[in-house]
N, C-alpha and C. Protein backbone atom coordinates (compact mmCIF):
# COMPACT_ATOMS: atom_id res chain seq x y z
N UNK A 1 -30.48 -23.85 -0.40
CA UNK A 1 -30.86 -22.44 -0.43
C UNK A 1 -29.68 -21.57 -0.87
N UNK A 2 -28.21 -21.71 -0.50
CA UNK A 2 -27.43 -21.07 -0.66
C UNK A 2 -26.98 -21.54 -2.31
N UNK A 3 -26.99 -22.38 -2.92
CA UNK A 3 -26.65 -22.41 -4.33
C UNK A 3 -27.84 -21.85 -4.95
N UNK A 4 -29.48 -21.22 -4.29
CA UNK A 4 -30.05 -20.99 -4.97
C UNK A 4 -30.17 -19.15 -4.95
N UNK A 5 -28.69 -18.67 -4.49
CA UNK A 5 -28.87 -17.67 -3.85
C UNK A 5 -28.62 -16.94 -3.18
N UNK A 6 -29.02 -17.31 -1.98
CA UNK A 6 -28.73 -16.95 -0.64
C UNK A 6 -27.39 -16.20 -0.53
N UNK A 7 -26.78 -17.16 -0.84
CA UNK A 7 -24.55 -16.39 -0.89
C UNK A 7 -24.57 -16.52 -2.14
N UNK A 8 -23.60 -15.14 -2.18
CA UNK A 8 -23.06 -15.36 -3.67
C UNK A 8 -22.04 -14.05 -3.43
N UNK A 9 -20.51 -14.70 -3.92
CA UNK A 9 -20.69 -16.21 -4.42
C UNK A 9 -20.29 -17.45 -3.17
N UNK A 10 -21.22 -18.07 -4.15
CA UNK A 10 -21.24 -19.61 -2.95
C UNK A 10 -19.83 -20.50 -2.93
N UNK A 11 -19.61 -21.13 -2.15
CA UNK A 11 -18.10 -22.24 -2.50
C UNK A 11 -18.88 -23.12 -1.53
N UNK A 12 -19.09 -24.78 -2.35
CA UNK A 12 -20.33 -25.43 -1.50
C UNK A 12 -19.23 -26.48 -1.15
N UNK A 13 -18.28 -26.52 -0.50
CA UNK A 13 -17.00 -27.04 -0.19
C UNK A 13 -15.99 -26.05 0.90
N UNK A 14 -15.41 -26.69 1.75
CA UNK A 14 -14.10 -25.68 2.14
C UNK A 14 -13.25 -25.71 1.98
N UNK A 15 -12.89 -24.37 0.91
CA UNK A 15 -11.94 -23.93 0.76
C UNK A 15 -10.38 -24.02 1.64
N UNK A 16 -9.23 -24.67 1.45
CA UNK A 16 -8.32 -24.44 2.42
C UNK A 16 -6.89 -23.99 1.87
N UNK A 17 -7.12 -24.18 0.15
CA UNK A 17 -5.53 -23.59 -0.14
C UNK A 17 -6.23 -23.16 -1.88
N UNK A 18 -5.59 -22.33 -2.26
CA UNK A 18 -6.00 -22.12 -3.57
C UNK A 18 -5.33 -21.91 -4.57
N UNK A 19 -5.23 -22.41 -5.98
CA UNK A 19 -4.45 -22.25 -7.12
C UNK A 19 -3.28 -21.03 -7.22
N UNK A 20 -2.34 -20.40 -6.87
CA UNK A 20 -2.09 -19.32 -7.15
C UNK A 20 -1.94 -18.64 -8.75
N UNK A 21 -1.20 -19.38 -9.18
CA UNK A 21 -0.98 -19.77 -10.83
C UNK A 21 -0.15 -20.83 -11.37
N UNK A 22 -0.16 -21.00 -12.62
CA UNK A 22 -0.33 -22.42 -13.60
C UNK A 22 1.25 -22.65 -13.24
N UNK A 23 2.44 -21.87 -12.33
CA UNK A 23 3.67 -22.84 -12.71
C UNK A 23 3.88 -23.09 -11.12
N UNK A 24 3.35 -22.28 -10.16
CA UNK A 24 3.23 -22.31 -8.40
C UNK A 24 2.54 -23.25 -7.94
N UNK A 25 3.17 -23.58 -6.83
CA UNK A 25 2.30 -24.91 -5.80
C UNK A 25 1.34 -24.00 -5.57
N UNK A 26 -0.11 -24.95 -4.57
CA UNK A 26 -0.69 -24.29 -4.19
C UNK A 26 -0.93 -23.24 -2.65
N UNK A 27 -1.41 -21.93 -2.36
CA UNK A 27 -1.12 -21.23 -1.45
C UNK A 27 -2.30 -21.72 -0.09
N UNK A 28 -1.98 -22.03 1.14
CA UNK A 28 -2.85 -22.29 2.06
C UNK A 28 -3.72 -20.96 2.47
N UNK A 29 -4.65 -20.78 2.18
CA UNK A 29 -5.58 -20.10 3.06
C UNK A 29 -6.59 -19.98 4.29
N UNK A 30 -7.09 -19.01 4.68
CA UNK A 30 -8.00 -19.15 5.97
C UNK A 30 -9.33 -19.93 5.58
N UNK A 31 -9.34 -20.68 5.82
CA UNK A 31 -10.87 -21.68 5.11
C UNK A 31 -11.87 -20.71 5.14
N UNK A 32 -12.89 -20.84 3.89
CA UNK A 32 -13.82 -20.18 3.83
C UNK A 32 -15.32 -21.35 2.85
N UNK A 33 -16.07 -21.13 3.14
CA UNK A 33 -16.91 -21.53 2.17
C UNK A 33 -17.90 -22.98 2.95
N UNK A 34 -18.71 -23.53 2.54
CA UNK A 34 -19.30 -24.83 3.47
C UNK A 34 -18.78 -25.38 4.63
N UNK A 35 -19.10 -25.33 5.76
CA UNK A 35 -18.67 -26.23 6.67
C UNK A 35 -19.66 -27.32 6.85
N UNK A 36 -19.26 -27.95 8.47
CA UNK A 36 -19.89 -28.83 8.62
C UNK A 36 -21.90 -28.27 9.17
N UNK A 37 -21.82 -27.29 9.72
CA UNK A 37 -22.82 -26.71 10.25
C UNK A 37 -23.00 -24.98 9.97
N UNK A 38 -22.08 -24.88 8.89
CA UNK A 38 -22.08 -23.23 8.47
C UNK A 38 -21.71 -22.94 7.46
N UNK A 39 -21.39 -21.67 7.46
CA UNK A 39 -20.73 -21.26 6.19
C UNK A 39 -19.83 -19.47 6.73
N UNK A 40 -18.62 -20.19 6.31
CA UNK A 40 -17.14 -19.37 6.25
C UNK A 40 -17.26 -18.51 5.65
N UNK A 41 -17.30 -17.10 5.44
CA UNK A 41 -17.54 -15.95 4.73
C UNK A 41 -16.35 -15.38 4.35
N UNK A 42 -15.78 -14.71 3.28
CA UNK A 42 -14.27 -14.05 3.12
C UNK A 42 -14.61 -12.22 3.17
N UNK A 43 -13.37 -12.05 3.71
CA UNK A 43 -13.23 -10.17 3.86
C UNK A 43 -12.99 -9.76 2.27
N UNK A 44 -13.85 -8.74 2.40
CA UNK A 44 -13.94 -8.12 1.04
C UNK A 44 -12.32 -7.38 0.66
N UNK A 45 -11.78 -7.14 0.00
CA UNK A 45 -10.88 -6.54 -0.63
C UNK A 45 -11.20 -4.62 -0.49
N UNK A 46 -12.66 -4.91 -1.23
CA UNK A 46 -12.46 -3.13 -0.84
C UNK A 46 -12.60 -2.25 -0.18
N UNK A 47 -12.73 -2.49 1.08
CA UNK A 47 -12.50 -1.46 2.04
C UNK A 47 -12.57 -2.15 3.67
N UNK A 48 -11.65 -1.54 4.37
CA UNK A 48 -11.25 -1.64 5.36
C UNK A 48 -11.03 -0.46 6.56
N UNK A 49 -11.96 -0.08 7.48
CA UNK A 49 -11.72 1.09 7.84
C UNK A 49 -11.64 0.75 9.47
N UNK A 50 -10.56 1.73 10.64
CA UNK A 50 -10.23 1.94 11.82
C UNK A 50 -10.63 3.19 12.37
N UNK A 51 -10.92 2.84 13.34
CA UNK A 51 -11.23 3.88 14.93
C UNK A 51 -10.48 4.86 14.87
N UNK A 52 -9.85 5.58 14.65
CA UNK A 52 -8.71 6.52 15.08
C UNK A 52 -9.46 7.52 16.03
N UNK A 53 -8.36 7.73 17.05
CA UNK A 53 -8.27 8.31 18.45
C UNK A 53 -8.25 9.92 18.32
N UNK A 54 -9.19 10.37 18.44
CA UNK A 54 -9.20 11.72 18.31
C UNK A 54 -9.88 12.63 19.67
N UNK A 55 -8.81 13.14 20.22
CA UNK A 55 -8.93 13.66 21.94
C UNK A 55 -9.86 14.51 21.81
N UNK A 56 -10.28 14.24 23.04
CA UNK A 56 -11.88 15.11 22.79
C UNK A 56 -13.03 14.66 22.04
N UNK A 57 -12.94 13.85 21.48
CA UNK A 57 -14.01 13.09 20.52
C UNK A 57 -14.56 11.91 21.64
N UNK A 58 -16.22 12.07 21.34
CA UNK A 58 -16.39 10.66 22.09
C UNK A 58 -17.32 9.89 20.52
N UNK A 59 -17.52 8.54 20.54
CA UNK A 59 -17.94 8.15 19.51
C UNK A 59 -19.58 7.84 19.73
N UNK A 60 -20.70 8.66 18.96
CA UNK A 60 -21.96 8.35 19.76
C UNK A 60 -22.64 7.53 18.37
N UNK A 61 -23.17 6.75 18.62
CA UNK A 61 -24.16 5.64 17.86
C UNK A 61 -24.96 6.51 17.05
N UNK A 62 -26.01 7.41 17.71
CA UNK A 62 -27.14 8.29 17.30
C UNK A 62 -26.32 9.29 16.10
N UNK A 63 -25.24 9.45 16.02
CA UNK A 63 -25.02 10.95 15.48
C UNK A 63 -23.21 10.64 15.02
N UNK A 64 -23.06 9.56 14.47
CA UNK A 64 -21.54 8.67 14.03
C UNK A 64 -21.48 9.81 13.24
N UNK A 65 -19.65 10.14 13.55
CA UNK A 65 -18.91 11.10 12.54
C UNK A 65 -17.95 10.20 11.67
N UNK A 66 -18.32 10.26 10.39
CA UNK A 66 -17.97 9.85 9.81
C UNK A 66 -15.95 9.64 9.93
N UNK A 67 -15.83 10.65 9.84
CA UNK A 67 -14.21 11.54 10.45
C UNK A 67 -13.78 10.08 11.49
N UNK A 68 -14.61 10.02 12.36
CA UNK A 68 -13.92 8.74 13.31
C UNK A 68 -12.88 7.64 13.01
N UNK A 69 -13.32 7.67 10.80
CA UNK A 69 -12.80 6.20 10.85
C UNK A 69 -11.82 6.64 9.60
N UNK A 70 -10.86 5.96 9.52
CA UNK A 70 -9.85 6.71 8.82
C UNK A 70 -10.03 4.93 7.97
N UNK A 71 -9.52 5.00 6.82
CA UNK A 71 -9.35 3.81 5.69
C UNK A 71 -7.63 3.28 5.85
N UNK A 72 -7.55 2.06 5.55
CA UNK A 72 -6.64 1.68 5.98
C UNK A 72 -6.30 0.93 4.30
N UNK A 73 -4.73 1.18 4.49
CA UNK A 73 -4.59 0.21 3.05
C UNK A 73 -4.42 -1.22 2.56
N UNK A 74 -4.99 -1.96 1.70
CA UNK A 74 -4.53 -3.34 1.38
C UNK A 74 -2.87 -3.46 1.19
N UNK A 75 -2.61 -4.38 1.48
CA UNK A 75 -1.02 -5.02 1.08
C UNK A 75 -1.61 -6.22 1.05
N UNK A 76 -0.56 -6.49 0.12
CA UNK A 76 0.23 -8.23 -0.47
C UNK A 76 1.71 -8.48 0.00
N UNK A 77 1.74 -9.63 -0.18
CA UNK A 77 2.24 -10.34 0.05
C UNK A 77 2.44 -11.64 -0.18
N UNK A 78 3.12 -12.97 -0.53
CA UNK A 78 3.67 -14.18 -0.87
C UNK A 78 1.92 -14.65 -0.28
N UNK A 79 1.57 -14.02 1.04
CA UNK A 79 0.80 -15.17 1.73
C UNK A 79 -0.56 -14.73 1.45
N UNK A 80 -0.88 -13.61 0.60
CA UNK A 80 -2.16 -13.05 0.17
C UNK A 80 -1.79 -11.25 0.46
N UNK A 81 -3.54 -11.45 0.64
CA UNK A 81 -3.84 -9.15 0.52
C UNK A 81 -4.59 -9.45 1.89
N UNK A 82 -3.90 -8.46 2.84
CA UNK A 82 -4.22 -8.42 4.05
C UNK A 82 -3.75 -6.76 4.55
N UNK A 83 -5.21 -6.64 5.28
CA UNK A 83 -5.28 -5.16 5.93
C UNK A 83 -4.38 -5.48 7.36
N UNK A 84 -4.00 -4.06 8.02
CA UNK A 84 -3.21 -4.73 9.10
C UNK A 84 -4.43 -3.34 10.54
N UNK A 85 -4.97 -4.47 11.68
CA UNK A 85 -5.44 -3.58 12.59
C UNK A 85 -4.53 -3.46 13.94
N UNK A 86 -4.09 -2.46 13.90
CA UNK A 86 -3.41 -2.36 15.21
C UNK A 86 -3.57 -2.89 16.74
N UNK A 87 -2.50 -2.71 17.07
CA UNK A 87 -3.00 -3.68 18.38
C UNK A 87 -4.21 -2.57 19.19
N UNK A 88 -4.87 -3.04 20.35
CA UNK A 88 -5.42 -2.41 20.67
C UNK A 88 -6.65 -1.43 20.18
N UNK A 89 -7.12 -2.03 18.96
CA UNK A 89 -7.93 -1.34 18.77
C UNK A 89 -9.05 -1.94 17.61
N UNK A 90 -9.82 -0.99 16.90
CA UNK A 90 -11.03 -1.85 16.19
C UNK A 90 -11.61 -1.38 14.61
N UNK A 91 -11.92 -2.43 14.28
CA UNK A 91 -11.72 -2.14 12.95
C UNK A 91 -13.55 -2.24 12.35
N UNK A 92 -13.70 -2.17 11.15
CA UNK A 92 -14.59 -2.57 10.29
C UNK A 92 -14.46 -2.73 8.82
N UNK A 93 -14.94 -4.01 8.38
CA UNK A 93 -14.65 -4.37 7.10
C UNK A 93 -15.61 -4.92 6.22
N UNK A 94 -16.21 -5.35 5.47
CA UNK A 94 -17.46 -5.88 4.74
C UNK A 94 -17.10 -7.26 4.11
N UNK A 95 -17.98 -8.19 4.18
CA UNK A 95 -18.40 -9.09 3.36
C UNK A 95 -18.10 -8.90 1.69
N UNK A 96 -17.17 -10.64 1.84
CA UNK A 96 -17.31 -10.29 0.30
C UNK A 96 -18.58 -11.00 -0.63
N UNK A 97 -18.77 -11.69 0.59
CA UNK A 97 -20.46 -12.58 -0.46
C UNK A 97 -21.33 -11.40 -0.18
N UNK A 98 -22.69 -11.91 -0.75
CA UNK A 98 -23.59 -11.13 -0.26
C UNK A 98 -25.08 -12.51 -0.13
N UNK A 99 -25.46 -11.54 1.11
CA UNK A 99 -26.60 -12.66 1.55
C UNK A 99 -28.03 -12.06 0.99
N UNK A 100 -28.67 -13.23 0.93
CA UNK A 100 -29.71 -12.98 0.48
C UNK A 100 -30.99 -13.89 1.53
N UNK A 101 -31.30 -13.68 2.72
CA UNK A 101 -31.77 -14.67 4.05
C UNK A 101 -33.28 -14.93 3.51
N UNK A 102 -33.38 -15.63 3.49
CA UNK A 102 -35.12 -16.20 3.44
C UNK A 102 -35.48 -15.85 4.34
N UNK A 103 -36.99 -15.10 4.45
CA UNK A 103 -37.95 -14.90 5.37
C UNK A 103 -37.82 -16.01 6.68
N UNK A 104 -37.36 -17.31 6.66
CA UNK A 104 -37.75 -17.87 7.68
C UNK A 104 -36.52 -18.75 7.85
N UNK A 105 -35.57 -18.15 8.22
CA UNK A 105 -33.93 -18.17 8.29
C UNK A 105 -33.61 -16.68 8.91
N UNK A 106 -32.34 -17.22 10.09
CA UNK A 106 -31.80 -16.07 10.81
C UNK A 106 -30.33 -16.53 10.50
N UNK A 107 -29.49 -15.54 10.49
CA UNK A 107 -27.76 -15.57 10.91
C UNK A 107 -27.17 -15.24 12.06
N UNK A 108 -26.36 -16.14 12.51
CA UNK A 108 -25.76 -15.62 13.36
C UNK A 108 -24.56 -15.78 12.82
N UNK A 109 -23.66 -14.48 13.14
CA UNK A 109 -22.12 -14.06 12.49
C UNK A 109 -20.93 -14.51 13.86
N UNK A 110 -20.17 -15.75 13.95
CA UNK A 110 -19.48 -15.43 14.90
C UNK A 110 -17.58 -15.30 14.25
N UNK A 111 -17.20 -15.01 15.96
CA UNK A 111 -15.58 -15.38 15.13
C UNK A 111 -14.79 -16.89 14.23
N UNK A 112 -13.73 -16.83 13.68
CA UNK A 112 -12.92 -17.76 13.30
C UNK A 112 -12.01 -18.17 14.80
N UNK A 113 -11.77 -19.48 15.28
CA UNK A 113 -10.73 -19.73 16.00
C UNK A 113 -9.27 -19.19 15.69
N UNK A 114 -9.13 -19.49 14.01
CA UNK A 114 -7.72 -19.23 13.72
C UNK A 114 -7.85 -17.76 13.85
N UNK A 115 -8.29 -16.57 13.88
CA UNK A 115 -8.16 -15.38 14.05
C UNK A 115 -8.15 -14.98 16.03
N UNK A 116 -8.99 -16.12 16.45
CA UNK A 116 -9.49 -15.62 17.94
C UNK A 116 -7.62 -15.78 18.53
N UNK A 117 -7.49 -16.94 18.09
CA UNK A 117 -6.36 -16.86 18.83
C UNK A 117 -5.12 -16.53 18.33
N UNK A 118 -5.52 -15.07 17.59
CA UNK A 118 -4.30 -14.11 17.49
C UNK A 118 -4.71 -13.06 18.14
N UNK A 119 -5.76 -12.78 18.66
CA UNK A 119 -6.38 -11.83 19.55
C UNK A 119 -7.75 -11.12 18.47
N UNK A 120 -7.75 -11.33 17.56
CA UNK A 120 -9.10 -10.75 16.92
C UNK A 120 -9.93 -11.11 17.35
N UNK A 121 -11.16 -10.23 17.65
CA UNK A 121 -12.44 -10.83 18.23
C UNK A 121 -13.20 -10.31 17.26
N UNK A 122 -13.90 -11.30 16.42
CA UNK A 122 -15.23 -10.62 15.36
C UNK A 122 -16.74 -10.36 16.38
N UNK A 123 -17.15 -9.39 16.29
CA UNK A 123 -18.31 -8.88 17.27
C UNK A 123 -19.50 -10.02 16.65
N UNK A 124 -20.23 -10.61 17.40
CA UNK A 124 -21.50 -11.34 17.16
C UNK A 124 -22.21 -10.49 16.70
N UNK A 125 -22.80 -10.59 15.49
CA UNK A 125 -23.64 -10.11 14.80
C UNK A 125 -24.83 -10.87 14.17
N UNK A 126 -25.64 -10.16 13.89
CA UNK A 126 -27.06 -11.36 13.36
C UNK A 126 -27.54 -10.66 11.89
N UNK A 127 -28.01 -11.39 10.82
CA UNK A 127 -28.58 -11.45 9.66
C UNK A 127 -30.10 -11.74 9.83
N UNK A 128 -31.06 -10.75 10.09
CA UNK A 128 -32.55 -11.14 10.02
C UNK A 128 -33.15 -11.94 9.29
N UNK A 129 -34.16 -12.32 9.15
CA UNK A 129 -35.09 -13.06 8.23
C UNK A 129 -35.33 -12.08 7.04
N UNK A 130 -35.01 -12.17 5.75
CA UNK A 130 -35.46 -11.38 4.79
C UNK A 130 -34.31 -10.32 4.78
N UNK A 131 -33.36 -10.11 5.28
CA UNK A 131 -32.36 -9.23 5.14
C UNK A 131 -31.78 -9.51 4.05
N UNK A 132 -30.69 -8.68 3.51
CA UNK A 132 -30.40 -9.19 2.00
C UNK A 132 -29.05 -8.08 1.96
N UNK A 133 -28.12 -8.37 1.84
CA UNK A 133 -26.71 -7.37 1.17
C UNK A 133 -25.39 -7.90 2.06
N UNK A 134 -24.36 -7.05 1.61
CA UNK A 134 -22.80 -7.65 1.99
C UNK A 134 -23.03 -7.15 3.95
N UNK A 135 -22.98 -7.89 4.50
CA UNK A 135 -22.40 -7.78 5.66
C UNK A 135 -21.27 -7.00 6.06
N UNK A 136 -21.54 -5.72 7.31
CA UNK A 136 -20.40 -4.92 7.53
C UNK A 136 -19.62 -5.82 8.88
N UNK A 137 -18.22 -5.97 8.79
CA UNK A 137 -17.98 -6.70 9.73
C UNK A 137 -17.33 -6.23 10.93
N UNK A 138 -16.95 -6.52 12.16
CA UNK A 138 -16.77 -5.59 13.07
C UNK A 138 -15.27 -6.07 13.91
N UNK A 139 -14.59 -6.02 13.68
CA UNK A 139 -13.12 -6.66 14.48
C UNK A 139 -12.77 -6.18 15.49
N UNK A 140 -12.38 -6.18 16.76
CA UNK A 140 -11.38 -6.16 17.95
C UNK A 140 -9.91 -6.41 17.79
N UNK A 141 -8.87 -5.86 17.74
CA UNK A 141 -7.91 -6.52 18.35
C UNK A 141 -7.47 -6.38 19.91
N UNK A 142 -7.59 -7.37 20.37
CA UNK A 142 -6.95 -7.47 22.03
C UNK A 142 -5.70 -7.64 21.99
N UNK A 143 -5.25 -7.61 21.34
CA UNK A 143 -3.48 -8.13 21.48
C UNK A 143 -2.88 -6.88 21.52
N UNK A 144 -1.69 -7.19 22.06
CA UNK A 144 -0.62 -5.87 22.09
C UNK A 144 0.33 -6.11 20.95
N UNK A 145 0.19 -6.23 19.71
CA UNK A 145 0.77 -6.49 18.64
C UNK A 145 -0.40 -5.83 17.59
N UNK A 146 -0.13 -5.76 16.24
CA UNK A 146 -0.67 -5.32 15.47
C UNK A 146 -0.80 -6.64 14.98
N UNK A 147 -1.88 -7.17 13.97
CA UNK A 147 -2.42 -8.18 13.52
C UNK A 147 -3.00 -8.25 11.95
N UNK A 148 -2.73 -8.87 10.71
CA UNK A 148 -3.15 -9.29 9.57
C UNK A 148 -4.33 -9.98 9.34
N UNK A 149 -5.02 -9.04 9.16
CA UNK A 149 -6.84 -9.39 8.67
C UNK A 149 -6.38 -10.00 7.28
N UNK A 150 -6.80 -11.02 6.58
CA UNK A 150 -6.42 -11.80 5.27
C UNK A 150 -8.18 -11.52 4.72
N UNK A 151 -8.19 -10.61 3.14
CA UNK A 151 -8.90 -10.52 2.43
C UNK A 151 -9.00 -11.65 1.49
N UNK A 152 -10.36 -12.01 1.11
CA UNK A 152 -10.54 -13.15 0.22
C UNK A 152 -10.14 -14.40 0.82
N UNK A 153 -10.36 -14.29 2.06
CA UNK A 153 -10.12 -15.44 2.92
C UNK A 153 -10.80 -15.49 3.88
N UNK A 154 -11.44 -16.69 4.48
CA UNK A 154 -12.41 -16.71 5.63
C UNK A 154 -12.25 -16.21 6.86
N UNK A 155 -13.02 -15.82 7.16
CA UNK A 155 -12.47 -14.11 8.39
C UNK A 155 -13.98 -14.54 9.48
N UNK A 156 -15.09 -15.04 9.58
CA UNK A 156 -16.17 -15.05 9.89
C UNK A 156 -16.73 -16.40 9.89
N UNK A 157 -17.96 -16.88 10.80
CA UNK A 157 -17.97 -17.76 10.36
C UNK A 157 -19.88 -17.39 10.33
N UNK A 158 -20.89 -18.21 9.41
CA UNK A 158 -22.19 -17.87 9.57
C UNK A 158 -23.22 -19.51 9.90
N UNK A 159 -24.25 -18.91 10.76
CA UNK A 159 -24.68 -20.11 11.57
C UNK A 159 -26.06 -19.80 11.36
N UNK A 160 -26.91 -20.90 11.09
CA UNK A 160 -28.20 -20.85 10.41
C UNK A 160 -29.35 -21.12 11.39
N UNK A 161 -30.63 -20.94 11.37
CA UNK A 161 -31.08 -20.62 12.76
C UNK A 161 -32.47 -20.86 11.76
N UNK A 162 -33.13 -22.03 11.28
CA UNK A 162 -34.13 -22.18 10.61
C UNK A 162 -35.70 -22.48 11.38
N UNK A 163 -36.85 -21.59 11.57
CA UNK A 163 -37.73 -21.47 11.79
C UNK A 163 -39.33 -21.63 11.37
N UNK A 164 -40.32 -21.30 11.51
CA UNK A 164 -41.69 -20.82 11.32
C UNK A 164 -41.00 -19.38 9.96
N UNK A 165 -41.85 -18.73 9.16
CA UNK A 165 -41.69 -17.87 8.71
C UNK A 165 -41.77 -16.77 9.83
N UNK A 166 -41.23 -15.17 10.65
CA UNK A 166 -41.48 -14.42 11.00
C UNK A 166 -42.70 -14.05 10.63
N UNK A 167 -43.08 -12.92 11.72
CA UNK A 167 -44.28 -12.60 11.53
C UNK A 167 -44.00 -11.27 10.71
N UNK A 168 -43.04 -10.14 11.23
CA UNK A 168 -42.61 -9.26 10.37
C UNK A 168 -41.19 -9.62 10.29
N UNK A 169 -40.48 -9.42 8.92
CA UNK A 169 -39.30 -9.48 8.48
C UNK A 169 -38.71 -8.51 8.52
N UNK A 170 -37.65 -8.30 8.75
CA UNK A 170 -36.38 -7.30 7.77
C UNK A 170 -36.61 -6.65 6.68
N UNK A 171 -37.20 -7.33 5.80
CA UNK A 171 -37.58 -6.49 4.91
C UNK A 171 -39.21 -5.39 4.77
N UNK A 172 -39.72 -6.64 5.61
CA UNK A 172 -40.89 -6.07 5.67
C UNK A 172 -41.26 -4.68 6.35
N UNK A 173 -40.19 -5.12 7.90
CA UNK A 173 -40.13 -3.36 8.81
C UNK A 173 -39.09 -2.44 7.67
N UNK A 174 -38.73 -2.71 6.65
CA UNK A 174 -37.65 -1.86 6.47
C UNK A 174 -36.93 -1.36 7.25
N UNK A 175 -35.62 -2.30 7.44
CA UNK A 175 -34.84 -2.53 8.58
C UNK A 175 -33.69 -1.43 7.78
N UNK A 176 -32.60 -0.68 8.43
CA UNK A 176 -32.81 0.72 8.23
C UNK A 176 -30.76 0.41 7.68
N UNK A 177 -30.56 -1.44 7.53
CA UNK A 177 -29.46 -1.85 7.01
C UNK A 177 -29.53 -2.89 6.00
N UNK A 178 -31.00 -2.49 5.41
CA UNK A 178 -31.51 -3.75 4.22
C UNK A 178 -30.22 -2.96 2.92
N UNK A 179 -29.73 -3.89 1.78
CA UNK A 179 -29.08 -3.57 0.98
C UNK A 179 -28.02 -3.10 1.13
N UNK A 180 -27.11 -3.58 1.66
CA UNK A 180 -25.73 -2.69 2.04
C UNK A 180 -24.92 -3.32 0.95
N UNK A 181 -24.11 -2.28 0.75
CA UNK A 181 -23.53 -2.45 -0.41
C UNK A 181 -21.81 -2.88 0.02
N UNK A 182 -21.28 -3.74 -1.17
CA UNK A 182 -19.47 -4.29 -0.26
C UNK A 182 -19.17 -2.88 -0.13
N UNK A 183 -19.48 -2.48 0.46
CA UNK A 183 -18.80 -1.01 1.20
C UNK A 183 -19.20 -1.11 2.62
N UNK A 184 -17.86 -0.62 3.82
CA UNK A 184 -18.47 -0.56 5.38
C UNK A 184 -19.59 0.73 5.33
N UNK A 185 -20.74 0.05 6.32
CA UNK A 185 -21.70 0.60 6.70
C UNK A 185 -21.71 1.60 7.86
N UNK A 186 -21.84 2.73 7.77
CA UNK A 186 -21.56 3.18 9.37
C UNK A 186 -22.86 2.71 9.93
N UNK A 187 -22.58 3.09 12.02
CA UNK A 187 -23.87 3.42 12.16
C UNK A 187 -24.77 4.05 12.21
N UNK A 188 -26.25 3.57 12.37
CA UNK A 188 -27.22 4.92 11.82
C UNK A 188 -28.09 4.27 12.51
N UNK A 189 -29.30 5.73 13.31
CA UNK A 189 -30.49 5.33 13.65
C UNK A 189 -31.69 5.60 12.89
C-alpha cells in the first residue's frame, strides 16, 4: 500500500546513514523509512514552531492565538539541519512524507527511543481511516537542557492498525484536519 501511495516519499528499507557527497564517507542518521512492524517518518525542514511564554496568556484549544507560537530557525551542521527545542518546553513540527490512509487502515504516531531518551516525548497521535496530508507533529522536551530535533531524519515512528472498512471515514465526516499541508497545523474546532 505504501509504494502504492500511501507515503510519499516512501524509503521501503531503513534508512541509517546517508550519502553526503561523491568525495565524503557516509553520514549516520536517525533511521527513518520501513521497519520491522512500521514505518519511521522524517521532520520536515520547513517549519518548526514553539510555545513561547507570554504572562497572562492562557493557551485555549477552542480559540488558539496564533501569536502563541513563535518559529524557530533551522541550523546545520557536520551532523545534519536540526531545529533546537528548549528545555522545558514544546514544540510543533510537520511531516515530511505525506500520508495518504486507506479507508480501512488507522495510524498510530508514537515516539523514537533514540529521541525518548534525550527527554523528547512525541505526543501519541492517530491518522484516521481515509485521512490524507503531512502530519503536524507535537514534541515535549522534559529535560533541563535544550535538545536537537534532526530534520530529514526519523523523528516518529507510524504503526498500522488494519481492519473491516469504517463505517464513516475521515474523509467522509470531513474531518476538520483532512489535507494539511508540510506546514504546522494549529488547533481548530
Amino acid at each position: 500500500m505504501a509504494q502504492k501511495g500511501m507515503i510519499n516519499p516512501f524509503e521501503a528499507s531503513l534508512i541509517r546513514e546517508i550519502k553526503c557527497d561523491e568525495d565524503s564517507l557516509n553520514r549516520r542518521v536517525i533511521s527513518y523509512g520501513l521497519s520491522s512492524y512500521g514505518y519511521d517518518i522524517r521532520l520536515s525542514p520547513t517549519e518548526f514552531r514553539i510555545f513561547r511564554h507570554i504572562p497572562g496568556t492562557v493557551v485555549d484549544p477552542k480559540n488558539f492565538k496564533e501569536q502563541n507560537l513563535e518559529s524557530t530557525a533551522l541550523h546545520s551542521s557536520v551532523e545534519g539541519d536540526y531545529f533546537i527545542l528548549p528545555a522545558h518546553s514544546y514544540g510543533l513540527g510537520v511531516a515530511l512524507e505525506r500520508l495518504e490512509v486507506p479507508d480501512n487502515i488507522s495510524v498510530i504516531c508514537i515516539g523514537k527511543s533514540t529521541y525518548a531518551r534525550c527527554g523528547i516525548i512525541a505526543n501519541l497521535t492517530p491518522a484516521e481511516a481515509a485521512w490524507r496530508g503531512h502530519l503536524t507533529l507535537e514534541f515535549s522536551n522534559s529535560s533541563s537542557a535544550d535538545c536537537r530535533i534532526y530534520a530529514n531524519e526519523g523523528v516518529v515512528q507510524l504503526l498500522f492498525l488494519e481492519g473491516e472498512p469504517c463505517a464513516i471515514s475521515y474523509e467522509a465526516r470531513q474531518g476538520k484536519y483532512q489535507d494539511q499541508p508540510e506546514k504546522v497545523t494549529i488547533a481548530r474546532i
